[in-house]
PDB file of N, CA and C in Angstrom:
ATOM      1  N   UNK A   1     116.241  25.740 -96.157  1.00  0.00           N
ATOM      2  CA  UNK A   1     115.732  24.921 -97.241  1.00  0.00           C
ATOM      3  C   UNK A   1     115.778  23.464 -96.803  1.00  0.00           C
ATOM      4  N   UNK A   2     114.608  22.932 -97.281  1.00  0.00           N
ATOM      5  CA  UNK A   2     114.809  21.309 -96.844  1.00  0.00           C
ATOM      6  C   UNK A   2     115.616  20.321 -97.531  1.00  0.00           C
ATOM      7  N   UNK A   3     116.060  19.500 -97.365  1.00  0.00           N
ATOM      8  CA  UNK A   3     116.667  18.372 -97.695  1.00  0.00           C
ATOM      9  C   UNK A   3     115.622  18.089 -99.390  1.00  0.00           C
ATOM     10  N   UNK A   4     114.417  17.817 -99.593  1.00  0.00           N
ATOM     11  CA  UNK A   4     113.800  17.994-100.634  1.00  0.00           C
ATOM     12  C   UNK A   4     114.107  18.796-101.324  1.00  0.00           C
ATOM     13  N   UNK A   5     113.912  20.411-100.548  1.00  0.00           N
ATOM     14  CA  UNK A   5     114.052  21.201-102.000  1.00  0.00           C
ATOM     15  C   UNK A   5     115.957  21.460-102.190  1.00  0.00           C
ATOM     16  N   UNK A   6     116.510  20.878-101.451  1.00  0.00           N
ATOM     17  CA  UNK A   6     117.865  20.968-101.929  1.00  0.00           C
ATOM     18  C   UNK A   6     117.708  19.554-103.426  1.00  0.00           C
ATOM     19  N   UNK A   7     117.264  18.615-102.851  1.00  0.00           N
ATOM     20  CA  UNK A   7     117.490  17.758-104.156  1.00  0.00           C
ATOM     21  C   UNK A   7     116.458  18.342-104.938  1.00  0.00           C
ATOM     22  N   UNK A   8     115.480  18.775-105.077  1.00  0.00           N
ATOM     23  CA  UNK A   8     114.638  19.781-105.910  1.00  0.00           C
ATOM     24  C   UNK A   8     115.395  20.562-106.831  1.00  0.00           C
ATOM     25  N   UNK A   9     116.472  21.295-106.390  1.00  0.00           N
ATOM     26  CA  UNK A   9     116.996  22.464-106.824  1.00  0.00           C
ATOM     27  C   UNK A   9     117.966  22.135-108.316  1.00  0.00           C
ATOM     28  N   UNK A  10     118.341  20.883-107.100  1.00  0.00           N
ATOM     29  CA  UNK A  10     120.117  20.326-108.233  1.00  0.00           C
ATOM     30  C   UNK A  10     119.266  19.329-109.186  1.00  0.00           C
ATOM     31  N   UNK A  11     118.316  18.465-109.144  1.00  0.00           N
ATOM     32  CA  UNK A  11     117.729  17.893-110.105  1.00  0.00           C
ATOM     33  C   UNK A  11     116.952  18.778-111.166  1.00  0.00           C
ATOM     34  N   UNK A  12     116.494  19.672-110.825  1.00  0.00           N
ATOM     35  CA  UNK A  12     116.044  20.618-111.845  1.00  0.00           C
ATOM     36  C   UNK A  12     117.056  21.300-112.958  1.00  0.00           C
ATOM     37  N   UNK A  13     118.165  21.861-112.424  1.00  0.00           N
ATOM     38  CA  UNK A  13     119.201  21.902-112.721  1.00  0.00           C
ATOM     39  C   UNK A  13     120.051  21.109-113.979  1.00  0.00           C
ATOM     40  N   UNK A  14     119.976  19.958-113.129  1.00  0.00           N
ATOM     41  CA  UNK A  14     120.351  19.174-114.132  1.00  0.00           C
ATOM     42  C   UNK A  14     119.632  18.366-114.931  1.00  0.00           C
ATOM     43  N   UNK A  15     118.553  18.575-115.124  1.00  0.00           N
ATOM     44  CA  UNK A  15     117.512  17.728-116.100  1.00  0.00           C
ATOM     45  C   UNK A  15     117.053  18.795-117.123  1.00  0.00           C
ATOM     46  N   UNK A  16     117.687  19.895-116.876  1.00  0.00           N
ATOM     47  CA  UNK A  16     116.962  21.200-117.621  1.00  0.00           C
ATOM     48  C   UNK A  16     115.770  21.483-117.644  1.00  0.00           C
ATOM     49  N   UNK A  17     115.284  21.691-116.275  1.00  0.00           N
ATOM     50  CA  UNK A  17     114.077  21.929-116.040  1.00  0.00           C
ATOM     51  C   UNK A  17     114.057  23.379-115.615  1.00  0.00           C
ATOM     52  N   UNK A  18     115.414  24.083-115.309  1.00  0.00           N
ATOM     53  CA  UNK A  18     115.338  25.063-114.840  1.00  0.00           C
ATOM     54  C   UNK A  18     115.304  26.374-116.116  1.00  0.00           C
ATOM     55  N   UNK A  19     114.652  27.449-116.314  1.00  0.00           N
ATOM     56  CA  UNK A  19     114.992  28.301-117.395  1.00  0.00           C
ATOM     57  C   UNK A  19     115.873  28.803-117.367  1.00  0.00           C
ATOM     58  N   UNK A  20     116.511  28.991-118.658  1.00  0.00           N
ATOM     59  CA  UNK A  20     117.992  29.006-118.660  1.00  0.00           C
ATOM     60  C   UNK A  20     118.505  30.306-117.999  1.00  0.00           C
ATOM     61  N   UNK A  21     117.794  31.369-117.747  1.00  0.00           N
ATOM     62  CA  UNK A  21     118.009  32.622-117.873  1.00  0.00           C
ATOM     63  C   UNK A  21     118.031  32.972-116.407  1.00  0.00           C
ATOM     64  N   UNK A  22     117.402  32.299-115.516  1.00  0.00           N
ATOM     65  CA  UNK A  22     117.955  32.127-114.236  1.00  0.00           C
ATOM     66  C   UNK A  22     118.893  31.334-114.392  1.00  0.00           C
ATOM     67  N   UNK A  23     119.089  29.985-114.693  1.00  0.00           N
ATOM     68  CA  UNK A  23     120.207  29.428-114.449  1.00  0.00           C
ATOM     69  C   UNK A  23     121.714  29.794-114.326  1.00  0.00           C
ATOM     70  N   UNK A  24     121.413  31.105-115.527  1.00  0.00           N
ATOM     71  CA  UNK A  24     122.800  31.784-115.785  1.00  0.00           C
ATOM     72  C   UNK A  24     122.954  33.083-115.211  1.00  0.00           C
ATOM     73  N   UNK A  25     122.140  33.934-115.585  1.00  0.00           N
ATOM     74  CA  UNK A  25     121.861  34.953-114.616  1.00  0.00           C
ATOM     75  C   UNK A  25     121.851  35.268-112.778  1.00  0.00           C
ATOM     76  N   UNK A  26     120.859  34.236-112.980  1.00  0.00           N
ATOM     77  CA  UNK A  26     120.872  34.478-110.754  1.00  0.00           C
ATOM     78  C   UNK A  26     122.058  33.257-110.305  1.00  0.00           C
ATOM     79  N   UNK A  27     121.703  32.044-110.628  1.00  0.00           N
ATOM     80  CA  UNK A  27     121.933  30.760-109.943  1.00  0.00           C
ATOM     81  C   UNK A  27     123.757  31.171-110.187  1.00  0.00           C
ATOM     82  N   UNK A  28     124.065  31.145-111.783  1.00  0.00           N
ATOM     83  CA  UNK A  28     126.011  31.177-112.168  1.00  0.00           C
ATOM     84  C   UNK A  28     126.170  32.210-111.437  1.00  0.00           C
ATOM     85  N   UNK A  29     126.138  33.604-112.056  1.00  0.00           N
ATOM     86  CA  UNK A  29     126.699  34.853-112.434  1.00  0.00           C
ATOM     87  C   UNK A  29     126.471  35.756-110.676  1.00  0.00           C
ATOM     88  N   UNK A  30     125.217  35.410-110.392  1.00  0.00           N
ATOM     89  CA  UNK A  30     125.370  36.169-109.354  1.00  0.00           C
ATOM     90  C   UNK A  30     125.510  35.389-107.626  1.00  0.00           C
ATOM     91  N   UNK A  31     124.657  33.864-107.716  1.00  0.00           N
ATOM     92  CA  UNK A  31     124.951  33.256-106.798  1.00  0.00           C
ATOM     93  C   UNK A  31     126.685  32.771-106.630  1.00  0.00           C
ATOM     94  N   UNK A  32     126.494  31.768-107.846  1.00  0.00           N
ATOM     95  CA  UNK A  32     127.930  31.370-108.194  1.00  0.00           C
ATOM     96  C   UNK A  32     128.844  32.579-107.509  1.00  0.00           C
ATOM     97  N   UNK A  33     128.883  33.691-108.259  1.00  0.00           N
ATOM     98  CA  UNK A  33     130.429  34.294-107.847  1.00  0.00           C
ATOM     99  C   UNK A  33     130.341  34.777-106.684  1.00  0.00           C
ATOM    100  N   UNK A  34     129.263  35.097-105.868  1.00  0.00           N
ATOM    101  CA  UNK A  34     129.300  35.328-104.625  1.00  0.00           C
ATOM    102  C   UNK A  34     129.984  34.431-103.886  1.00  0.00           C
ATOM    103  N   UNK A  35     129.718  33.120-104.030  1.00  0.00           N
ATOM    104  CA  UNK A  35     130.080  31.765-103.484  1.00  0.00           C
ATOM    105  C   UNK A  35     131.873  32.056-103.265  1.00  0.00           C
ATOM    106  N   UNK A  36     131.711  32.524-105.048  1.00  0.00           N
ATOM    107  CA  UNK A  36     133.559  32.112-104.925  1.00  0.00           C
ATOM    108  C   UNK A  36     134.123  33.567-104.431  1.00  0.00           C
ATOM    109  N   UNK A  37     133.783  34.608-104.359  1.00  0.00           N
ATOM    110  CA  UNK A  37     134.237  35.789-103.621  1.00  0.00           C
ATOM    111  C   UNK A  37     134.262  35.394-102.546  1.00  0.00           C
ATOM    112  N   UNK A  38     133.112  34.946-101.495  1.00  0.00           N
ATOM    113  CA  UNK A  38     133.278  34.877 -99.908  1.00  0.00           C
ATOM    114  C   UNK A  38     134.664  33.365 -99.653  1.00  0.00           C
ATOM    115  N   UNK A  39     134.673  32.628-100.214  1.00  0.00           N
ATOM    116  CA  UNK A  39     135.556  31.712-100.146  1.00  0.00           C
ATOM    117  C   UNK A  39     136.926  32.120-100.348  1.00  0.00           C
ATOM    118  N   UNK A  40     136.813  32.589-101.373  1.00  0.00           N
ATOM    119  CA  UNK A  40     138.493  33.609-101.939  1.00  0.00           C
ATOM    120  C   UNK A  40     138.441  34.303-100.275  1.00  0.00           C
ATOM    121  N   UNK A  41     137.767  35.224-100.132  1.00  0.00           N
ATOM    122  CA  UNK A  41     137.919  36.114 -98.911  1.00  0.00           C
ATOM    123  C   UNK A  41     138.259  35.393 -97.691  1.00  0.00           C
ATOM    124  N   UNK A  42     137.472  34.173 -97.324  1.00  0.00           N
ATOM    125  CA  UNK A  42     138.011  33.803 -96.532  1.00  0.00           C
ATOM    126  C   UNK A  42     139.119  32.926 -96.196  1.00  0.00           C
ATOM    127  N   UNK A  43     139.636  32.400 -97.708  1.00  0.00           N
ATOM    128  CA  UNK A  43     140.603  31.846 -97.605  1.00  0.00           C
ATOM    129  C   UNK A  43     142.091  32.852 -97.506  1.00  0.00           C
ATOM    130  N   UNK A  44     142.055  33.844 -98.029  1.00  0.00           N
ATOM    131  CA  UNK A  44     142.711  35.459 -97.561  1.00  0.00           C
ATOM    132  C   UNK A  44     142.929  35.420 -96.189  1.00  0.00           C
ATOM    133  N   UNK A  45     141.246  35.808 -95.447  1.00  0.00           N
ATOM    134  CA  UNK A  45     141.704  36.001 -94.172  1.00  0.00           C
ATOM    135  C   UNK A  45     142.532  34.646 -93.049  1.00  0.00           C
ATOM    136  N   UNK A  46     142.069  33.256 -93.906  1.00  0.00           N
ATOM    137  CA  UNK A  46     142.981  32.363 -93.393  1.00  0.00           C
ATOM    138  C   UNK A  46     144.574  32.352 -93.546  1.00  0.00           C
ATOM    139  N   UNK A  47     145.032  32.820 -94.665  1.00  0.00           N
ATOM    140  CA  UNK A  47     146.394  33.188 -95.040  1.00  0.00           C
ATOM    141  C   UNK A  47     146.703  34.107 -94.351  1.00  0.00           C
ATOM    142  N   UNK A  48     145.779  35.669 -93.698  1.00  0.00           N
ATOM    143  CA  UNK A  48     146.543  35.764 -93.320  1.00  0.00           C
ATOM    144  C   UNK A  48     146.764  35.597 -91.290  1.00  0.00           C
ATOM    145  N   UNK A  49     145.979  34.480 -91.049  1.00  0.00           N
ATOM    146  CA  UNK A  49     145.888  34.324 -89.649  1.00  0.00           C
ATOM    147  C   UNK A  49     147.211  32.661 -89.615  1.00  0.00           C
ATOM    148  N   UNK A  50     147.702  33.048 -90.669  1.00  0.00           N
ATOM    149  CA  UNK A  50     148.845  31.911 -90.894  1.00  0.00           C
ATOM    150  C   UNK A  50     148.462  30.509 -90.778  1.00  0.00           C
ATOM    151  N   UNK A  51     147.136  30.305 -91.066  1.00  0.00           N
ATOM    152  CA  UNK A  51     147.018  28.902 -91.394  1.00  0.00           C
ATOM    153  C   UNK A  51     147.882  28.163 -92.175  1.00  0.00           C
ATOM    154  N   UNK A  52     147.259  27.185 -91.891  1.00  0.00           N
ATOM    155  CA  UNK A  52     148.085  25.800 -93.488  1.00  0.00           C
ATOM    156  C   UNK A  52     147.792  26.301 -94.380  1.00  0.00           C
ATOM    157  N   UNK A  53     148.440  25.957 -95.443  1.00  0.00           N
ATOM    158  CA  UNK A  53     148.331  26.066 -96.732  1.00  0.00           C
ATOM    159  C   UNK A  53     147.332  25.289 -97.113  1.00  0.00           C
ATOM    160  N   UNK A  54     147.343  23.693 -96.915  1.00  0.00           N
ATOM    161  CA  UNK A  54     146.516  23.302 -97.290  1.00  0.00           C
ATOM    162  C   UNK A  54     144.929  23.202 -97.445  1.00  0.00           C
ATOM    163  N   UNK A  55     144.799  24.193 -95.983  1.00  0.00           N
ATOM    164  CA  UNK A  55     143.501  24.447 -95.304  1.00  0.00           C
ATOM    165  C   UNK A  55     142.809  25.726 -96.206  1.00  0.00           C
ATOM    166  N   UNK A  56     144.070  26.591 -96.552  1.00  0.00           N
ATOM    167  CA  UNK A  56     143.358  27.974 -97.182  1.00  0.00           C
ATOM    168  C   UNK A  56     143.382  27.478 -98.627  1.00  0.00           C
ATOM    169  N   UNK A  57     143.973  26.953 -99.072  1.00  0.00           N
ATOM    170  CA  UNK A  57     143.852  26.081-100.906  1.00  0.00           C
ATOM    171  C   UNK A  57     142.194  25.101-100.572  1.00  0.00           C
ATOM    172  N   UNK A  58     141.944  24.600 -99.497  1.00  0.00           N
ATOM    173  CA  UNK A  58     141.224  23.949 -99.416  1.00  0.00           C
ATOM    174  C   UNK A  58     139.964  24.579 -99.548  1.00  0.00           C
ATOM    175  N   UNK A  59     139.606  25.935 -98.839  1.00  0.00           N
ATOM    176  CA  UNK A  59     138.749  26.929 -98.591  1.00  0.00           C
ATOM    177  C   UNK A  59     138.599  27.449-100.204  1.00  0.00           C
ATOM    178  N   UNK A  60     139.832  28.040-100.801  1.00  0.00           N
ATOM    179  CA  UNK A  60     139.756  28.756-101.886  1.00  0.00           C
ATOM    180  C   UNK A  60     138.994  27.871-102.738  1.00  0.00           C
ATOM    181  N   UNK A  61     138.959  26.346-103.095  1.00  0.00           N
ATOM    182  CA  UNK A  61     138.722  25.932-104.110  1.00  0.00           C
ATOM    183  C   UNK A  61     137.581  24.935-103.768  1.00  0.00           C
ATOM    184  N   UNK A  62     136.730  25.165-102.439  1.00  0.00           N
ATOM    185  CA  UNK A  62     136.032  24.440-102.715  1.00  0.00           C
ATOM    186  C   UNK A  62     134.435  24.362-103.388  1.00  0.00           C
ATOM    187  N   UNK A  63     134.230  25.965-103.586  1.00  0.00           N
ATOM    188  CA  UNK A  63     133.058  25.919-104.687  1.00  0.00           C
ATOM    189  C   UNK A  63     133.728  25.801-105.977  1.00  0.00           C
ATOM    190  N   UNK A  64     134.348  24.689-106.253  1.00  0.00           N
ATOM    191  CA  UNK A  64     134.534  24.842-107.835  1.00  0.00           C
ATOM    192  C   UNK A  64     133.870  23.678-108.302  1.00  0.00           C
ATOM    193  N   UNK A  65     133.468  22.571-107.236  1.00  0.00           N
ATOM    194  CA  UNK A  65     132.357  21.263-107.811  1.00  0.00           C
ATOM    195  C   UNK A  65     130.799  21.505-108.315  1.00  0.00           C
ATOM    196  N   UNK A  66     130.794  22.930-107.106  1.00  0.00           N
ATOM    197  CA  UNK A  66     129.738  23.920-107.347  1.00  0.00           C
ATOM    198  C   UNK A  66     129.267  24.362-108.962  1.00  0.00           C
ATOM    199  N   UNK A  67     130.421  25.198-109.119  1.00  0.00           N
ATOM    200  CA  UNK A  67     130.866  25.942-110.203  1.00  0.00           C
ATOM    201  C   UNK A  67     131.041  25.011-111.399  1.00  0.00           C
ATOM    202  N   UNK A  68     131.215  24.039-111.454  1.00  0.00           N
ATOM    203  CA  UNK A  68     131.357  23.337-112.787  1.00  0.00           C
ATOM    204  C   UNK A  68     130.178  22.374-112.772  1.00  0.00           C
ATOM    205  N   UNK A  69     129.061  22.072-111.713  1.00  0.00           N
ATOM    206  CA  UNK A  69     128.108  21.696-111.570  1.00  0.00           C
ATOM    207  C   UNK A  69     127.235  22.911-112.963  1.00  0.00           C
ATOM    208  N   UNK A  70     126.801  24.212-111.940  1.00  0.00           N
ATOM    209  CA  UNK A  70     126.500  25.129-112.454  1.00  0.00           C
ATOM    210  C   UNK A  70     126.793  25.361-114.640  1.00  0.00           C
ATOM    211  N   UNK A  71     127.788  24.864-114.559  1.00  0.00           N
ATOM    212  CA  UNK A  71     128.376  25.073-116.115  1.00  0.00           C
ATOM    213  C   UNK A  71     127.643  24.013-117.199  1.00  0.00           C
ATOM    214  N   UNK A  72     127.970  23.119-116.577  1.00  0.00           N
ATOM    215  CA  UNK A  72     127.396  21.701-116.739  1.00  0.00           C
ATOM    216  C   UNK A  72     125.895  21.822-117.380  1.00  0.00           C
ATOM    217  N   UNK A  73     125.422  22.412-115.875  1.00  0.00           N
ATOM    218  CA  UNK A  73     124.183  22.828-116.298  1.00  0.00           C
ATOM    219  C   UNK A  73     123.347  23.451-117.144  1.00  0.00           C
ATOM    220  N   UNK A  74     124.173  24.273-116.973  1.00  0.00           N
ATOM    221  CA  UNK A  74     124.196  25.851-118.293  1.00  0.00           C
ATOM    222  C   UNK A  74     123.941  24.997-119.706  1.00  0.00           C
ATOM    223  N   UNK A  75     125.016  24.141-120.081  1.00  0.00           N
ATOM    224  CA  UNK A  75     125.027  23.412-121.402  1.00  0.00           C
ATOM    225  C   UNK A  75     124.225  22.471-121.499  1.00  0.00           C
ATOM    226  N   UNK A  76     123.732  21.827-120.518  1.00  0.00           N
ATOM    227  CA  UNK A  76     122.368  21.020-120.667  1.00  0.00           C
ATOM    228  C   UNK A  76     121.107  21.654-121.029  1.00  0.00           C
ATOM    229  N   UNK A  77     121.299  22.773-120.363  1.00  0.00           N
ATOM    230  CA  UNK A  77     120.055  23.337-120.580  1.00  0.00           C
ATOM    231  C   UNK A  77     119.780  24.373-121.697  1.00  0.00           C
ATOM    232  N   UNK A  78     121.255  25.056-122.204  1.00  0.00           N
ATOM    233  CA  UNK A  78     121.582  25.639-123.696  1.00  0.00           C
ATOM    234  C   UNK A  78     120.929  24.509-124.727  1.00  0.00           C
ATOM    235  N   UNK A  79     121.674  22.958-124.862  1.00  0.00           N
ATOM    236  CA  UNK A  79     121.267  22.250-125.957  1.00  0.00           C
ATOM    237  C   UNK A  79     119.173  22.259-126.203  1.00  0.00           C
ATOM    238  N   UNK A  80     118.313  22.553-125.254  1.00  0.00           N
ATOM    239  CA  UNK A  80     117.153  22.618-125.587  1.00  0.00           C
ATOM    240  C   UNK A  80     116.601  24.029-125.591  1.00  0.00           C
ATOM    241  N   UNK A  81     117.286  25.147-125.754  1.00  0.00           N
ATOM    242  CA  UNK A  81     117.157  26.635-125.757  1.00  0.00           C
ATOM    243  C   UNK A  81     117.668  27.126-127.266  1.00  0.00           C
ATOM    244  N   UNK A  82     117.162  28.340-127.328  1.00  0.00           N
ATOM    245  CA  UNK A  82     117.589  29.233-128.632  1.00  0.00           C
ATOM    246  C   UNK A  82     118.761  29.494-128.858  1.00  0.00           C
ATOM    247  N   UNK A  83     118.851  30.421-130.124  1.00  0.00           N
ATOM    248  CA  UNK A  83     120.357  30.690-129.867  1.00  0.00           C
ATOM    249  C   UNK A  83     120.905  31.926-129.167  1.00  0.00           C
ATOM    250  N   UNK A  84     120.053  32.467-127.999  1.00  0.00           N
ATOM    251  CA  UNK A  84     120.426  32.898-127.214  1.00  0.00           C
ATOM    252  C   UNK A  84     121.412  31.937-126.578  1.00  0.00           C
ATOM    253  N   UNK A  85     121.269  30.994-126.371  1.00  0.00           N
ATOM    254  CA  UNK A  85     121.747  30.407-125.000  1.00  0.00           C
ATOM    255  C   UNK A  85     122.918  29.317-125.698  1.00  0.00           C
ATOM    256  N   UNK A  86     123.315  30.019-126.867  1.00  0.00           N
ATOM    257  CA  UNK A  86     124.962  29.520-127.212  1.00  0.00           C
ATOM    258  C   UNK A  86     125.788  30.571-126.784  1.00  0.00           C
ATOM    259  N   UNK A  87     125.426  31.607-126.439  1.00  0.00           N
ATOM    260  CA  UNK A  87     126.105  32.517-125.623  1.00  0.00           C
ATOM    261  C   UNK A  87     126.261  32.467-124.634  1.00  0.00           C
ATOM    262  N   UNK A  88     125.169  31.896-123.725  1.00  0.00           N
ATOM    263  CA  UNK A  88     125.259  31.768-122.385  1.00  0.00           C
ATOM    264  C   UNK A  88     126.223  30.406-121.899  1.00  0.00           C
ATOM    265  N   UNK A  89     126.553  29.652-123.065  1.00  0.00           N
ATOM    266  CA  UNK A  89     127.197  28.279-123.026  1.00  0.00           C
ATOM    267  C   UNK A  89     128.775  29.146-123.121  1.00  0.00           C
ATOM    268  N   UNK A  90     129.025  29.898-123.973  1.00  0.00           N
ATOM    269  CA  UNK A  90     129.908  30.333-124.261  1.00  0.00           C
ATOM    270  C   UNK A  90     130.493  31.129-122.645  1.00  0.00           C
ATOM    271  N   UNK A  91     129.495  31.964-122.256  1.00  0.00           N
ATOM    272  CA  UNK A  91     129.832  32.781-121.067  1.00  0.00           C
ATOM    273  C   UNK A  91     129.800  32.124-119.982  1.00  0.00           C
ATOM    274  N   UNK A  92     128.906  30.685-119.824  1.00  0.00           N
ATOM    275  CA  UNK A  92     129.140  29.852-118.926  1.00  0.00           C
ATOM    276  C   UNK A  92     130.801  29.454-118.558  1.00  0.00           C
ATOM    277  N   UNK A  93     131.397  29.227-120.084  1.00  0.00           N
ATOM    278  CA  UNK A  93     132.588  28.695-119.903  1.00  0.00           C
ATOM    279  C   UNK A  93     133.557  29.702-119.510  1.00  0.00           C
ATOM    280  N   UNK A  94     134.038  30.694-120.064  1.00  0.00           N
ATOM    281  CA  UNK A  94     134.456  31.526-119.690  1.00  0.00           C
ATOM    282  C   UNK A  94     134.616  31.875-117.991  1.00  0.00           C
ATOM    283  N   UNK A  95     132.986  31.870-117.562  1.00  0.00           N
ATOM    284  CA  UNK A  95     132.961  31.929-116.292  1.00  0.00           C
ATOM    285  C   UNK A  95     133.492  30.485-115.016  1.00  0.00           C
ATOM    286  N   UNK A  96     133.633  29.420-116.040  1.00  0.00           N
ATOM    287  CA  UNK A  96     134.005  28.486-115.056  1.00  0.00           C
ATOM    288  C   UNK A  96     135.620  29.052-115.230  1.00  0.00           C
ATOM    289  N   UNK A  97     136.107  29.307-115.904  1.00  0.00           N
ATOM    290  CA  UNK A  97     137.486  29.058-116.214  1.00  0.00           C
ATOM    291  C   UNK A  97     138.336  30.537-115.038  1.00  0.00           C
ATOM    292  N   UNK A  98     136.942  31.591-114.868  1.00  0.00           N
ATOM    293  CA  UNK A  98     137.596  32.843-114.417  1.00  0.00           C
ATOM    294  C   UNK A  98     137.512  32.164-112.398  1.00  0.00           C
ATOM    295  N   UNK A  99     136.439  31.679-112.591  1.00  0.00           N
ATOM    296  CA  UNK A  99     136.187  31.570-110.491  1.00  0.00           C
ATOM    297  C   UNK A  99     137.266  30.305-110.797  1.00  0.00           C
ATOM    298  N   UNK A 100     137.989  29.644-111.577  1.00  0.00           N
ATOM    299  CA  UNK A 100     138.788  28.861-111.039  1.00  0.00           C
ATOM    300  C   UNK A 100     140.385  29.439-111.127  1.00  0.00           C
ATOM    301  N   UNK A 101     140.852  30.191-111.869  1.00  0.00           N
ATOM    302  CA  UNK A 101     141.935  30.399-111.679  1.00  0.00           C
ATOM    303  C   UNK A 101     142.204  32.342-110.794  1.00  0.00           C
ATOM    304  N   UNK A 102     140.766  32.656-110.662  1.00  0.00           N
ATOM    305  CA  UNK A 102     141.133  34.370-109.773  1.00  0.00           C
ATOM    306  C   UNK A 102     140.786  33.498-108.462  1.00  0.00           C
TER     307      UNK A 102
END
């Protein structure tokens, strides 16, 4: 992806240009936790190749600017959506709160 459509992606995002139903669906729920599974995992396999601590805390938590980007989003883009998407605000949160403390 280019440098464009990376700022493409996150400005859409956050201007609520994106429909909400990807936003929450593909982009949170299924990109998102992939993100934070392979990170969890590899911060695992850094623990257990006896790294620093600080290095595998570092690994574990660093899609969470991601992840609360993503949330952020969710509720920007809930306030101009139905009331479907007070649920998805609702499950947004939920979901920031679960990839940050599993």
């Amino acid at each position: 992806m280019s440098r464009e459509g990376v700022r493409s992606f996150f400005r859409s995002r956050w201007l609520g240009l994106a429909p909400i139903d990807r936003l929450f669906w593909r982009d949170m729920l299924l990109v998102g936790t992939g993100i934070s599974i392979a990170s969890s995992v590899a911060a695992l396999i850094l623990l257990g190749l006896k790294m620093p601590l600080g290095l595998v805390l570092a690994v574990h938590f660093a899609p969470v600017p991601y992840n609360i980007f993503l949330t952020i989003a969710v509720w920007r883009t809930a306030e101009t959506s139905g009331a479907k998407a007070l649920l998805m605000m609702l499950g947004s949160a939920l979901w920031l709160i679960a990839s940050v403390v599993v």
